[in-house]
Structures are given as structure tokens and as C-alpha cells.
PDB file of N, CA and C in Angstrom:
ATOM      1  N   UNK A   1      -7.368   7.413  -5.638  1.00  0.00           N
ATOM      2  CA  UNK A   1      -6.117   6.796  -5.318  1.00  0.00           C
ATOM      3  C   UNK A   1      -5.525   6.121  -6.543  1.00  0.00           C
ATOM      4  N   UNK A   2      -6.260   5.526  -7.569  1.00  0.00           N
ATOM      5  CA  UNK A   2      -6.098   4.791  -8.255  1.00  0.00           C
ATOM      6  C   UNK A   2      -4.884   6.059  -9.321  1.00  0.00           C
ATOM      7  N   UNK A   3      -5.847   6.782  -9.928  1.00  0.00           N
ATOM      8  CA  UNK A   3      -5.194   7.598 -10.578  1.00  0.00           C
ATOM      9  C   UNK A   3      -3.619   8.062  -9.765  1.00  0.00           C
ATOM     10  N   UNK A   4      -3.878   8.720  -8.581  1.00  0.00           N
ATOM     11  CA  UNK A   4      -1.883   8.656  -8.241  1.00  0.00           C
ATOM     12  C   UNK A   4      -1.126   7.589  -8.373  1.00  0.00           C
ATOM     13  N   UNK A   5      -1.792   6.382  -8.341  1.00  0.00           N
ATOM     14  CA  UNK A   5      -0.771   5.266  -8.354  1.00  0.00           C
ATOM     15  C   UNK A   5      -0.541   5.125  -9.675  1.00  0.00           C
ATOM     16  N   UNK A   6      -1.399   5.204 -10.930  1.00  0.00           N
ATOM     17  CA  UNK A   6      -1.251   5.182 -12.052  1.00  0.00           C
ATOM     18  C   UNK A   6      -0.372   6.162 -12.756  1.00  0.00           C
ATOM     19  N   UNK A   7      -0.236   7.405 -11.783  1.00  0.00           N
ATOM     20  CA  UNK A   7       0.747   8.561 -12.456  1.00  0.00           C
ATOM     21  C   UNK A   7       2.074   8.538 -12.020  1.00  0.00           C
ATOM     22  N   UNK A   8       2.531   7.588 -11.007  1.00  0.00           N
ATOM     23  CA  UNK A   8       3.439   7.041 -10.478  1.00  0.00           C
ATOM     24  C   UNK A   8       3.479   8.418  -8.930  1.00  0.00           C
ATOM     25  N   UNK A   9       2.239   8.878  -8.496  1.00  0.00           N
ATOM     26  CA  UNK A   9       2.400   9.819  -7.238  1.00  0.00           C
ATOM     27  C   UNK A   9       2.202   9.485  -6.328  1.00  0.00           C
ATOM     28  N   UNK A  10       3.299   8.439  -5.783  1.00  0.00           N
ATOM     29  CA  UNK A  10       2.530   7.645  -5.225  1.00  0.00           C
ATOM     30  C   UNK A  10       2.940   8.373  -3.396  1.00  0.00           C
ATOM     31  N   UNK A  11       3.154   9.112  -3.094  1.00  0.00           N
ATOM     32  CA  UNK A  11       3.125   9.970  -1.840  1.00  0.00           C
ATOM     33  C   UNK A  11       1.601  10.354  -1.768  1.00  0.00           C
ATOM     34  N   UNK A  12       1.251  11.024  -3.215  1.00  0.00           N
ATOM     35  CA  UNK A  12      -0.396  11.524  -2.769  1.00  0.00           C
ATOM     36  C   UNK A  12      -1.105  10.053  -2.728  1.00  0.00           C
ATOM     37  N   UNK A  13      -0.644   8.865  -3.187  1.00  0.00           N
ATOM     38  CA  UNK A  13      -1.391   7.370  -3.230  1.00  0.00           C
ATOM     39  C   UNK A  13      -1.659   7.290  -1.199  1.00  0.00           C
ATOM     40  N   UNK A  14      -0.126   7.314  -1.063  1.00  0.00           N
ATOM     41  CA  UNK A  14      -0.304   6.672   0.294  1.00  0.00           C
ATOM     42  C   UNK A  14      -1.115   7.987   1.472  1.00  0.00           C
ATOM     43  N   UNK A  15      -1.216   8.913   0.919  1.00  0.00           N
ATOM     44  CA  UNK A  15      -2.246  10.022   1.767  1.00  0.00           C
ATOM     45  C   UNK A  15      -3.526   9.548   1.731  1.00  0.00           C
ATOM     46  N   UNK A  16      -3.807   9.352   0.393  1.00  0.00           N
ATOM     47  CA  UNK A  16      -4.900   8.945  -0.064  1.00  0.00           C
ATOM     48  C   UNK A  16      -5.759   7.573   0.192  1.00  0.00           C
ATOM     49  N   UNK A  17      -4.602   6.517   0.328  1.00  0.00           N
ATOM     50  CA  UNK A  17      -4.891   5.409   1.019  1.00  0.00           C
ATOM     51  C   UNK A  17      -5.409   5.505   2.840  1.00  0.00           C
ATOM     52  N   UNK A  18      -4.490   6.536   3.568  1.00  0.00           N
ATOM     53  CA  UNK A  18      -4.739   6.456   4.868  1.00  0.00           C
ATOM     54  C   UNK A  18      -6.600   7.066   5.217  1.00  0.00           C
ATOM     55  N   UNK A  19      -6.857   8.085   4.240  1.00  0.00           N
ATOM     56  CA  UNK A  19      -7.472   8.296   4.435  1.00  0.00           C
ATOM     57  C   UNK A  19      -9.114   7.450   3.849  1.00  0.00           C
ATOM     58  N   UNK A  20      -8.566   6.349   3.251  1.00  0.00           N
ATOM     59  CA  UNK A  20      -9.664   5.668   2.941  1.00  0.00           C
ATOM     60  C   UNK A  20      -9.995   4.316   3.226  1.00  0.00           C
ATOM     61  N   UNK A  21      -8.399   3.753   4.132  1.00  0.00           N
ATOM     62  CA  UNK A  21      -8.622   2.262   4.566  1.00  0.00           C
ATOM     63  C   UNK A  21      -9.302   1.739   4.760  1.00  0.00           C
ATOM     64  N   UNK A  22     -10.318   2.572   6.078  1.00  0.00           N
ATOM     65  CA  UNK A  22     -11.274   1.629   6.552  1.00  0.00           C
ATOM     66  C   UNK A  22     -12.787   1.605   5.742  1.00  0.00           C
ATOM     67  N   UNK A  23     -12.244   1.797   3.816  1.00  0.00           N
ATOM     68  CA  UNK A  23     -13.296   1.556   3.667  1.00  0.00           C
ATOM     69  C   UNK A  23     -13.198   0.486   2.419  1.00  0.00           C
ATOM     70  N   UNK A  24     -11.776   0.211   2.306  1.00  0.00           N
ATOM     71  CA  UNK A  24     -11.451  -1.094   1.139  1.00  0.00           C
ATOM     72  C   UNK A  24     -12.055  -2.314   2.027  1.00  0.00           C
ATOM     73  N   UNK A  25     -12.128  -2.934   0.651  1.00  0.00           N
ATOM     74  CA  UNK A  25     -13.064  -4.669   1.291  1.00  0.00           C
ATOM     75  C   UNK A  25     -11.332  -5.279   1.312  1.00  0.00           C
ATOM     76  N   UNK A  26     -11.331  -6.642   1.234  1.00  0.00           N
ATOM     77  CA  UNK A  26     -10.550  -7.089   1.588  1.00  0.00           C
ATOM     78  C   UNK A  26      -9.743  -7.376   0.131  1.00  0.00           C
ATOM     79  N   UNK A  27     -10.475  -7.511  -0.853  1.00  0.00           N
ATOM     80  CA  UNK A  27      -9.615  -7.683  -1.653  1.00  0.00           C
ATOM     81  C   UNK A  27      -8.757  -6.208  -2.631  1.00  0.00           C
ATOM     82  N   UNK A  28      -9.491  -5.039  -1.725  1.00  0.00           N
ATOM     83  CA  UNK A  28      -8.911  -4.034  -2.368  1.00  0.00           C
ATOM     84  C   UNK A  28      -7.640  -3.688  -1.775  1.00  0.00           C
ATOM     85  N   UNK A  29      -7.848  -3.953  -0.293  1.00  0.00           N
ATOM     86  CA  UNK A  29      -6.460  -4.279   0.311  1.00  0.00           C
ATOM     87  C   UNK A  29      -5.445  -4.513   0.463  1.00  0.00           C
ATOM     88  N   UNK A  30      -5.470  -6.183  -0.328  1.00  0.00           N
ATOM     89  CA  UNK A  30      -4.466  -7.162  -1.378  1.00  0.00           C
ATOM     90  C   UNK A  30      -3.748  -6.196  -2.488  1.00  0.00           C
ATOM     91  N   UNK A  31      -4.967  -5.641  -3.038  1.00  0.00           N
ATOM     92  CA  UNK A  31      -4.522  -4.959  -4.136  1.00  0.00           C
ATOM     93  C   UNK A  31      -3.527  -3.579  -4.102  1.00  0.00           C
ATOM     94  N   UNK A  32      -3.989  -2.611  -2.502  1.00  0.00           N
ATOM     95  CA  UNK A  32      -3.699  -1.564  -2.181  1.00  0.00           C
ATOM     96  C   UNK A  32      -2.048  -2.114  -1.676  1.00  0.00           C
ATOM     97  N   UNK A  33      -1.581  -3.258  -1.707  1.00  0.00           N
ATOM     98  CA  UNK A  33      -0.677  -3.734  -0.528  1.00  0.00           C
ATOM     99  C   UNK A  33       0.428  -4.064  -1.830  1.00  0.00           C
ATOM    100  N   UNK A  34      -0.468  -4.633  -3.004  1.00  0.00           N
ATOM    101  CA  UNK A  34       0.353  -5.164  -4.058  1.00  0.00           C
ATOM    102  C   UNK A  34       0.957  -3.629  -4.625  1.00  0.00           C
ATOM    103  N   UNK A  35       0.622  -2.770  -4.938  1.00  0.00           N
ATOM    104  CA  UNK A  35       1.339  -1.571  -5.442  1.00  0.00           C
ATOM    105  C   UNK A  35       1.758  -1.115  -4.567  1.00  0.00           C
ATOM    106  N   UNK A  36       2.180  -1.034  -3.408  1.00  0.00           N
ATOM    107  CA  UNK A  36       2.459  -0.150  -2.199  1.00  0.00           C
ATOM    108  C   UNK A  36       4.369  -1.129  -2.626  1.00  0.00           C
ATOM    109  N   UNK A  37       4.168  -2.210  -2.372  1.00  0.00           N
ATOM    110  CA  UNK A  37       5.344  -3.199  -2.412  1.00  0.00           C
ATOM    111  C   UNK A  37       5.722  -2.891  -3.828  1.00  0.00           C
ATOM    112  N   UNK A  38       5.461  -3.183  -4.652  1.00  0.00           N
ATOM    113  CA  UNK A  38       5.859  -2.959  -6.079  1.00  0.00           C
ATOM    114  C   UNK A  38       6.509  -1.333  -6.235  1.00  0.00           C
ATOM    115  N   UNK A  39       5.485  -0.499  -5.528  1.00  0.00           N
ATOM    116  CA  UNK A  39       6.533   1.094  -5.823  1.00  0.00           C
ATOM    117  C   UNK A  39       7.777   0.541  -4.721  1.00  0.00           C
ATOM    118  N   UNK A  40       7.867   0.420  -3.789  1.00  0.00           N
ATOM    119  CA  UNK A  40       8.790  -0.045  -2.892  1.00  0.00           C
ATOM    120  C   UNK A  40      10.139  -0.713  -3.623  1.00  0.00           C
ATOM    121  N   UNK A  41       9.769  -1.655  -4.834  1.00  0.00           N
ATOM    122  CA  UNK A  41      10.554  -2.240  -5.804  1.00  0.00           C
ATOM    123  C   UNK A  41      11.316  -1.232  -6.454  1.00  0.00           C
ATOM    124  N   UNK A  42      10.559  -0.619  -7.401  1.00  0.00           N
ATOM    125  CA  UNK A  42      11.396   0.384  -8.144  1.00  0.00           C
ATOM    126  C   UNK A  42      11.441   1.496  -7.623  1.00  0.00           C
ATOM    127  N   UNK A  43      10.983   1.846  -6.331  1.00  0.00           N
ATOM    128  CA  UNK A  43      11.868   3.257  -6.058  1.00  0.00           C
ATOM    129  C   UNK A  43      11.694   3.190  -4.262  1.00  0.00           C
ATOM    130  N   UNK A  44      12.697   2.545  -4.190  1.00  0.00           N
ATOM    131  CA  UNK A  44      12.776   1.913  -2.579  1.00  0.00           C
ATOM    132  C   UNK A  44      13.040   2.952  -1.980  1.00  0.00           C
ATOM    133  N   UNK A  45      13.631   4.437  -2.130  1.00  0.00           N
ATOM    134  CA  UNK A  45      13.230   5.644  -1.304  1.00  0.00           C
ATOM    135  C   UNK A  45      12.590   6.131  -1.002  1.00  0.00           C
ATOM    136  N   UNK A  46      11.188   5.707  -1.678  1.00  0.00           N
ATOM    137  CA  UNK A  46      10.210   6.032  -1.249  1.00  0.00           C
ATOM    138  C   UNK A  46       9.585   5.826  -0.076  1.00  0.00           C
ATOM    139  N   UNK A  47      10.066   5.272   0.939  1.00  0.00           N
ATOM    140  CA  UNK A  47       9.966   4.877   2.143  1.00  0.00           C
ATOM    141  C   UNK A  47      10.504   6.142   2.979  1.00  0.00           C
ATOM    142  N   UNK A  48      11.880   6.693   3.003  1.00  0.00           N
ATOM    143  CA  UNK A  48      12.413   8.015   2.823  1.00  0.00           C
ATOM    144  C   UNK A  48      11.822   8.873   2.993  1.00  0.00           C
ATOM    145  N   UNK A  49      11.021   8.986   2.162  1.00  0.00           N
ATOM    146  CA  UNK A  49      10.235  10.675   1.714  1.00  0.00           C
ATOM    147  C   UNK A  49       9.387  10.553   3.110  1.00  0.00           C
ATOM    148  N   UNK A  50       8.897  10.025   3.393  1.00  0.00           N
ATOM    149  CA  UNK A  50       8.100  10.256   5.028  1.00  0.00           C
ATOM    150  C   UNK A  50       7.818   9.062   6.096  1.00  0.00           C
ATOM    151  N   UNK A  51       9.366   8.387   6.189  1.00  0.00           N
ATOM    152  CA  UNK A  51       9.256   7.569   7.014  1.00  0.00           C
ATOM    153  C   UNK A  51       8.006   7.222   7.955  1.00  0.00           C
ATOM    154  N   UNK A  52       7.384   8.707   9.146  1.00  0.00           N
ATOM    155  CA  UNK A  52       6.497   8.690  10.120  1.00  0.00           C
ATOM    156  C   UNK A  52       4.736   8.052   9.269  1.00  0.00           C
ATOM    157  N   UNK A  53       4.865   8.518   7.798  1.00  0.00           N
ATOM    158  CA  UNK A  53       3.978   8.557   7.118  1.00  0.00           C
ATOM    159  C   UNK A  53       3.618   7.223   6.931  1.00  0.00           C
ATOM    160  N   UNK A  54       4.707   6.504   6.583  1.00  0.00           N
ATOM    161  CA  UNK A  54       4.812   4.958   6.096  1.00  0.00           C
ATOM    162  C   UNK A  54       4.366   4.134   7.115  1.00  0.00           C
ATOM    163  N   UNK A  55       4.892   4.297   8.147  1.00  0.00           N
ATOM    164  CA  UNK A  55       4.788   3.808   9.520  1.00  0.00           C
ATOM    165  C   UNK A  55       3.384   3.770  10.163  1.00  0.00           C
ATOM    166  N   UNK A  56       3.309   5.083  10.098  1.00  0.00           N
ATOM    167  CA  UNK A  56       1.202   4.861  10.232  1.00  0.00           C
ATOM    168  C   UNK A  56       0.650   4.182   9.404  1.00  0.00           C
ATOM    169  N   UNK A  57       0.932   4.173   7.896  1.00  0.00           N
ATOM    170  CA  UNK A  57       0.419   3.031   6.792  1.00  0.00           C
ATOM    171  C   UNK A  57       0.255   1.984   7.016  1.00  0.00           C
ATOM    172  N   UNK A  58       1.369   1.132   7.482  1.00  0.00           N
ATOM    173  CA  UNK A  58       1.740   0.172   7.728  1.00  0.00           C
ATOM    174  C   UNK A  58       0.848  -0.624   8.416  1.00  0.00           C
ATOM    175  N   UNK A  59       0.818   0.520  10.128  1.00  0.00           N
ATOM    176  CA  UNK A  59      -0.143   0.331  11.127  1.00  0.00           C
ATOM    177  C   UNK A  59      -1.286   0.358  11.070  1.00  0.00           C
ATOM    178  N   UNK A  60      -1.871   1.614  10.250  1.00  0.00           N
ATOM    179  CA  UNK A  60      -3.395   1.324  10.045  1.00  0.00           C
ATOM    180  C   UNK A  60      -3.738  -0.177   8.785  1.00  0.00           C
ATOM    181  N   UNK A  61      -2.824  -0.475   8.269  1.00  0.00           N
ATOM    182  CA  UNK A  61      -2.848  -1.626   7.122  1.00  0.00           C
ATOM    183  C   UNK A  61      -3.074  -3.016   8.125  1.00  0.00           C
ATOM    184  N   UNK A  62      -2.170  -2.489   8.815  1.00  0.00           N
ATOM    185  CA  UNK A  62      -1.953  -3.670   9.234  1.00  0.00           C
ATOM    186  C   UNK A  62      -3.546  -4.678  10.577  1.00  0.00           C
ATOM    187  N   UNK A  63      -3.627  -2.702  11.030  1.00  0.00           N
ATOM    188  CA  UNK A  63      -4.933  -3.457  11.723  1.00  0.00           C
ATOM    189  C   UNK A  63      -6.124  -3.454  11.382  1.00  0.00           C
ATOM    190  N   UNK A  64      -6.401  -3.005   9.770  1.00  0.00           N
ATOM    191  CA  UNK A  64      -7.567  -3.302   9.430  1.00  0.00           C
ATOM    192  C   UNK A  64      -7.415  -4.807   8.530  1.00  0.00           C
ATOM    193  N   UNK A  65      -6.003  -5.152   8.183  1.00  0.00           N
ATOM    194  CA  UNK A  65      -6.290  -6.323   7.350  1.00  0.00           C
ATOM    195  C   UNK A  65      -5.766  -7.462   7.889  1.00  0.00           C
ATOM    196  N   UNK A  66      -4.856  -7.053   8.918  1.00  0.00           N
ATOM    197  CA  UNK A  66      -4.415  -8.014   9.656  1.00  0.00           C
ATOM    198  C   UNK A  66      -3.225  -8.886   8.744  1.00  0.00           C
ATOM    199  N   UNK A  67      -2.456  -9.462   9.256  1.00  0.00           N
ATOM    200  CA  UNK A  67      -1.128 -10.291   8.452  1.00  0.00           C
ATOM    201  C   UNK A  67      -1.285 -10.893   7.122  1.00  0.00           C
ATOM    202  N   UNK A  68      -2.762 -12.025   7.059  1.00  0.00           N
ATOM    203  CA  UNK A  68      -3.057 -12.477   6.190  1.00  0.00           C
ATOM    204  C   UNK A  68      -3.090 -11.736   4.980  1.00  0.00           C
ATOM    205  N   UNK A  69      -3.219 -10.112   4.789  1.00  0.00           N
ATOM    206  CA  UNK A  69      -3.348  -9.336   3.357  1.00  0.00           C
ATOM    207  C   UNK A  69      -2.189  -9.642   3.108  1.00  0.00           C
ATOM    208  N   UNK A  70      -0.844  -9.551   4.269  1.00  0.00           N
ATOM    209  CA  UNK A  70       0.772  -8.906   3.469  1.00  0.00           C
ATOM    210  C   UNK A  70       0.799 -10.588   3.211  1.00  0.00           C
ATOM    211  N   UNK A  71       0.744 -11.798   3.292  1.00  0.00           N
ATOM    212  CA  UNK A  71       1.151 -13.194   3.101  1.00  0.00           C
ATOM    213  C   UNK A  71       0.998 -13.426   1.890  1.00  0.00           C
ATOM    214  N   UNK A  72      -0.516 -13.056   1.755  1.00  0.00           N
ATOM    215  CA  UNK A  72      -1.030 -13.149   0.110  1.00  0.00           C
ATOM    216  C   UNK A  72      -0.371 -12.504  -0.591  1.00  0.00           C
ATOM    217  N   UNK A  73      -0.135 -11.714  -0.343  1.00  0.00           N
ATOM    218  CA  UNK A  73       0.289 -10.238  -1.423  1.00  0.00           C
ATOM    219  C   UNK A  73       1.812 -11.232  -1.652  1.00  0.00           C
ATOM    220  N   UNK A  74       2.659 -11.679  -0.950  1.00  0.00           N
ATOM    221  CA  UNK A  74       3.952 -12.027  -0.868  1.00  0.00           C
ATOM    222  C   UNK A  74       3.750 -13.849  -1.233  1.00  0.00           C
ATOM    223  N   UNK A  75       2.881 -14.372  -0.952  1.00  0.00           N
ATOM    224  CA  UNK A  75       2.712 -15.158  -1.797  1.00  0.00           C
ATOM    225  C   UNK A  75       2.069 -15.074  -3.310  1.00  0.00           C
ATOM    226  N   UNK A  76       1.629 -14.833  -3.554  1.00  0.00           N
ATOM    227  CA  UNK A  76       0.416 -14.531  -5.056  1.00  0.00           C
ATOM    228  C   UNK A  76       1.445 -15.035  -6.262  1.00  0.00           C
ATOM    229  N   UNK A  77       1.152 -15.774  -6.938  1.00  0.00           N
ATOM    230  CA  UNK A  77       2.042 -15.893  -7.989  1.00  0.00           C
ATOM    231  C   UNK A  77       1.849 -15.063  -8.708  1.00  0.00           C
ATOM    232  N   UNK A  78       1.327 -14.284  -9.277  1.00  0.00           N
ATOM    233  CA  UNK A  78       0.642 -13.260 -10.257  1.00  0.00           C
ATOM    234  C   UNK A  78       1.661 -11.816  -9.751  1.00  0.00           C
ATOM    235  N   UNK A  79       2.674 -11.280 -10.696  1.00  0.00           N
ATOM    236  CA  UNK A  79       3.309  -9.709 -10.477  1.00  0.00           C
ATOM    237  C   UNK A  79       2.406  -8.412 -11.209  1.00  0.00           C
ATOM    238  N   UNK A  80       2.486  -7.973 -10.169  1.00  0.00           N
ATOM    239  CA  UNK A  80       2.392  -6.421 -10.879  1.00  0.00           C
ATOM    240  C   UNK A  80       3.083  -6.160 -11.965  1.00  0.00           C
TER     241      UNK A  80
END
């Protein structure tokens, strides 16, 4: 995963993420949540390219990490 996010692919990132959620600890999470938002920054269509896709992301994100990952991530003083 690391490498698509690093090549900026990040469609194969978020495939790649669904299929590995339930096995980030919690702080890889934070981390998986901090570039997910940051591509979101500079290329906010990316949401676009597979709305249904995002949406399961979201959902499986959301119930393995529960609210507290996206707070941090949106609090953190520290940017990508």
C-alpha cells in the first residue's frame, strides 16, 4: 500500500487498504486516514473516481477504528 500511496496511485492505495484493514494496529490507521485526507486535499476528485468504493472505505474505516482515528487525524498538529 505504501508504495501506491508513494507513487501518488492512490485508487490501487484505497483497494489495497480495504483489503488489509483489519489488519493495521491503530496507529497505522491514523496514518492510513492521514494520506487518505491529504490525497483528498490535492486531488479532491478523487472521491469521484469510485464514489461506491470510498463509501465502503469509509465504512469499513470507520468500524474498525471507530471516530477517535478521524479526530486525531483532524486534530494532529503535525501535516503531511
Amino acid at each position: 500500500m505504501n508504495s501506491h500511496l508513494q507513487s501518488n496511485r492512490f485508487e490501487n492505495a484505497l483497494h489495497a487498504a480495504l483489503w488489509n484493514i483489519q489488519k493495521l494496529s491503530p496507529d497505522e490507521g491514523d496514518i492510513l486516514m492521514k494520506y487518505v485526507y491529504k490525497a483528498m486535499e490535492i486531488t479532491p476528485e478523487i472521491l469521484n473516481l469510485d464514489l461506491h468504493l470510498s463509501n465502503i472505505f469509509f465504512t469499513c474505516y470507520f468500524a474498525r477504528f471507530g471516530p477517535g482515528s478521524i479526530i486525531r487525524v483532524f486534530s494532529d498538529q503535525s501535516r503531511l
